[in-house]
N, C-alpha and C. Protein backbone atom coordinates (compact mmCIF):
# COMPACT_ATOMS: atom_id res chain seq x y z
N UNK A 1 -59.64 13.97 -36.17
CA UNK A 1 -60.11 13.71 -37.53
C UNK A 1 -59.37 12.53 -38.14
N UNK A 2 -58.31 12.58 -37.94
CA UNK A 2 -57.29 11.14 -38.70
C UNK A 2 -57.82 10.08 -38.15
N UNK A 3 -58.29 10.04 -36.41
CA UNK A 3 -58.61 8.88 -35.91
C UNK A 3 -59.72 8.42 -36.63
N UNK A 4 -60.53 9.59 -37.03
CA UNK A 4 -62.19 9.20 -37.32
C UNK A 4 -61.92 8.61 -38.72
N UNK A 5 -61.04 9.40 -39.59
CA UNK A 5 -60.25 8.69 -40.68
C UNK A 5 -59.93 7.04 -40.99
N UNK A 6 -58.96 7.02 -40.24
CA UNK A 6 -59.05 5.88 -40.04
C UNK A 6 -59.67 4.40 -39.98
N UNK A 7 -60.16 4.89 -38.68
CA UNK A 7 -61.38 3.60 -38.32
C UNK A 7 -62.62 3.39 -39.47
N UNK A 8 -62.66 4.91 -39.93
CA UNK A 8 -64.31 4.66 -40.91
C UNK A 8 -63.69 3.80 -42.17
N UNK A 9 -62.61 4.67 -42.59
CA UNK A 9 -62.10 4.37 -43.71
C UNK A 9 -61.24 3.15 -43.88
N UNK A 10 -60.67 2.87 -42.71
CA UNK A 10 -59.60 1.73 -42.73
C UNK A 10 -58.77 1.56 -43.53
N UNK A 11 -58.06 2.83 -44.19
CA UNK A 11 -56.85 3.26 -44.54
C UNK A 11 -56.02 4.42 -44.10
N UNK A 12 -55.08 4.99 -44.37
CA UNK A 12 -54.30 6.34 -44.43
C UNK A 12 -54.96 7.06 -45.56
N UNK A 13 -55.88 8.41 -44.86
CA UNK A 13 -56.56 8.75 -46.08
C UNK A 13 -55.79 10.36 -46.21
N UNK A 14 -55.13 10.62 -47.90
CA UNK A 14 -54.50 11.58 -48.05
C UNK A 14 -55.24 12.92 -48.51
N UNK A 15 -56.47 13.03 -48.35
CA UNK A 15 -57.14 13.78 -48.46
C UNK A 15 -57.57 14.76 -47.53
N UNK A 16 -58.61 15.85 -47.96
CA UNK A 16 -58.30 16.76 -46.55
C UNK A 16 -59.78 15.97 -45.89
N UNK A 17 -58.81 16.72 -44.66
CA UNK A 17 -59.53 16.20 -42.89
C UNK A 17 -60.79 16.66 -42.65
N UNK A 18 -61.09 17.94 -43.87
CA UNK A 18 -62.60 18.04 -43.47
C UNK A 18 -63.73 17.56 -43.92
N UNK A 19 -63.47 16.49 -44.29
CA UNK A 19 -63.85 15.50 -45.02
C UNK A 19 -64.93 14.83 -43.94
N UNK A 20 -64.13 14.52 -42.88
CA UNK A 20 -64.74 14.43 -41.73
C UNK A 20 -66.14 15.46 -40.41
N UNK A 21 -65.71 16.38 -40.68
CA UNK A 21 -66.11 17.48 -40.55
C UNK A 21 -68.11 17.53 -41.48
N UNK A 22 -67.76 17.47 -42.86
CA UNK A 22 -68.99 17.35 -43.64
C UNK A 22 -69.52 16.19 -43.71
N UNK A 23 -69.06 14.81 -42.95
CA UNK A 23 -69.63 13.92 -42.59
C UNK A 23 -70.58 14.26 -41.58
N UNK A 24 -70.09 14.97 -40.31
CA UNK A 24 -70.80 14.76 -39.30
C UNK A 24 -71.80 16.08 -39.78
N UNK A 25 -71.43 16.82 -39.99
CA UNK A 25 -72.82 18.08 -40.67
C UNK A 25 -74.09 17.10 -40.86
N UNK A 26 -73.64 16.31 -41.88
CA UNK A 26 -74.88 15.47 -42.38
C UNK A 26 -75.50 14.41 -41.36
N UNK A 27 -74.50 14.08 -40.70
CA UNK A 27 -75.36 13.45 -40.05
C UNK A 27 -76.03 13.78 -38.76
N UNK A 28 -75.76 15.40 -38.16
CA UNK A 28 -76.39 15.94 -37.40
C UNK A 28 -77.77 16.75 -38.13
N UNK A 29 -77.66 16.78 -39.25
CA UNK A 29 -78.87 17.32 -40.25
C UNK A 29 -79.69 15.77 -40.24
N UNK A 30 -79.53 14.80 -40.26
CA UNK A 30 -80.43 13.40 -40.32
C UNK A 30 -81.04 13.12 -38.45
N UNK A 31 -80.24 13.74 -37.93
CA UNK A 31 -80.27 12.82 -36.12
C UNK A 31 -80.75 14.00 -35.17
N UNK A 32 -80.72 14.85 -36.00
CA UNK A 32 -80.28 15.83 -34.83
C UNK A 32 -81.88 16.84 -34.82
N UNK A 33 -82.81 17.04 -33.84
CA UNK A 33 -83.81 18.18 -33.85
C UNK A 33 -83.44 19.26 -34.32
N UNK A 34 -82.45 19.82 -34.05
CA UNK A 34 -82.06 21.45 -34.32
C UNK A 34 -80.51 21.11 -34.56
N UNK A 35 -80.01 21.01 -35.58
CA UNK A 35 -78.68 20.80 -36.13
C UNK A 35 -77.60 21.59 -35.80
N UNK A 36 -77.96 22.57 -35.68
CA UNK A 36 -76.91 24.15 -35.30
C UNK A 36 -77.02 23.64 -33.73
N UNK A 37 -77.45 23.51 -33.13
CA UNK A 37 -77.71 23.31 -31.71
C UNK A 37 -77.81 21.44 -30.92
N UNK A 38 -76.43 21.44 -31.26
CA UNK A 38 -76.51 19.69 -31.19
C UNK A 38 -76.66 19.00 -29.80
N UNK A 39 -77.20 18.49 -29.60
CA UNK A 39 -77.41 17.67 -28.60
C UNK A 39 -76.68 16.19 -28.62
N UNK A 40 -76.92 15.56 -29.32
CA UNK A 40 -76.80 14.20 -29.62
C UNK A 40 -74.85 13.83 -30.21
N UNK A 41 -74.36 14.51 -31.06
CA UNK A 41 -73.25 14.77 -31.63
C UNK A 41 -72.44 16.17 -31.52
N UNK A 42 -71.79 16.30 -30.57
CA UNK A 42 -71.04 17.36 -29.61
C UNK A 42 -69.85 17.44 -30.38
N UNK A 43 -69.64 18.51 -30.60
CA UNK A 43 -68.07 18.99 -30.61
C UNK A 43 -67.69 19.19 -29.67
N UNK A 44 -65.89 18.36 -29.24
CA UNK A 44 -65.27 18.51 -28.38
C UNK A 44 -64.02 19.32 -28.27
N UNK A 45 -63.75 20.58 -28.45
CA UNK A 45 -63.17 21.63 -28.62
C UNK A 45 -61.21 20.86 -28.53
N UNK A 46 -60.66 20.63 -29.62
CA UNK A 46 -59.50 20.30 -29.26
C UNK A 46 -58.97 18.84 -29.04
N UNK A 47 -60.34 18.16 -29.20
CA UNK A 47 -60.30 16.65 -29.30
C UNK A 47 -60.64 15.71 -30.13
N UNK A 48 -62.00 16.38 -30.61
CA UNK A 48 -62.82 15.95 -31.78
C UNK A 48 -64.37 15.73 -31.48
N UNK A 49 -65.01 14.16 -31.62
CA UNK A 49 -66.47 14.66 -31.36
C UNK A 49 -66.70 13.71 -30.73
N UNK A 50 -68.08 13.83 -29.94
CA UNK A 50 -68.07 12.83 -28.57
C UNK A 50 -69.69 12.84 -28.80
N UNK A 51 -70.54 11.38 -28.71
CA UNK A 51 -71.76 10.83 -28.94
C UNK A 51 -72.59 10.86 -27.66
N UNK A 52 -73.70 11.73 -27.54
CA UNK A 52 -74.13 11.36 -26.32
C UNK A 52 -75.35 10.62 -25.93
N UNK A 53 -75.54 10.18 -24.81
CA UNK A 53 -76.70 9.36 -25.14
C UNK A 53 -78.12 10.13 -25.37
N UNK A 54 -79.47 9.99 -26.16
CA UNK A 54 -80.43 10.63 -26.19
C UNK A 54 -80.83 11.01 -24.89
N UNK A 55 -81.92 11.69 -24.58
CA UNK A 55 -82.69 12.08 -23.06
C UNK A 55 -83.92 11.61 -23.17
């Protein structure tokens, strides 16, 4: 999350991390067929989130 922090934001952001978190909600609700059931924008258990290519 800090990384994703970071780079989007291009500061040290002192706010909370799930900030990040309700970013990607939304944007699996815009990208995603079935949102609960992601295909496209994966959670990576312990790492963060990983983009995959469409099918």
């Amino acid at each position: 999350r800090q990384q994703l922090l970071r780079l989007v934001w291009e500061h040290d952001y002192l706010g909370d991390s799930r900030l990040v978190d309700a970013c990607v909600q939304r944007l699996r609700a815009k990208v995603e067929d079935v949102p609960s059931a992601p295909k496209l924008i994966r959670t990576v258990r312990g790492v963060g989130y990983r983009l995959d290519a469409p099918q």
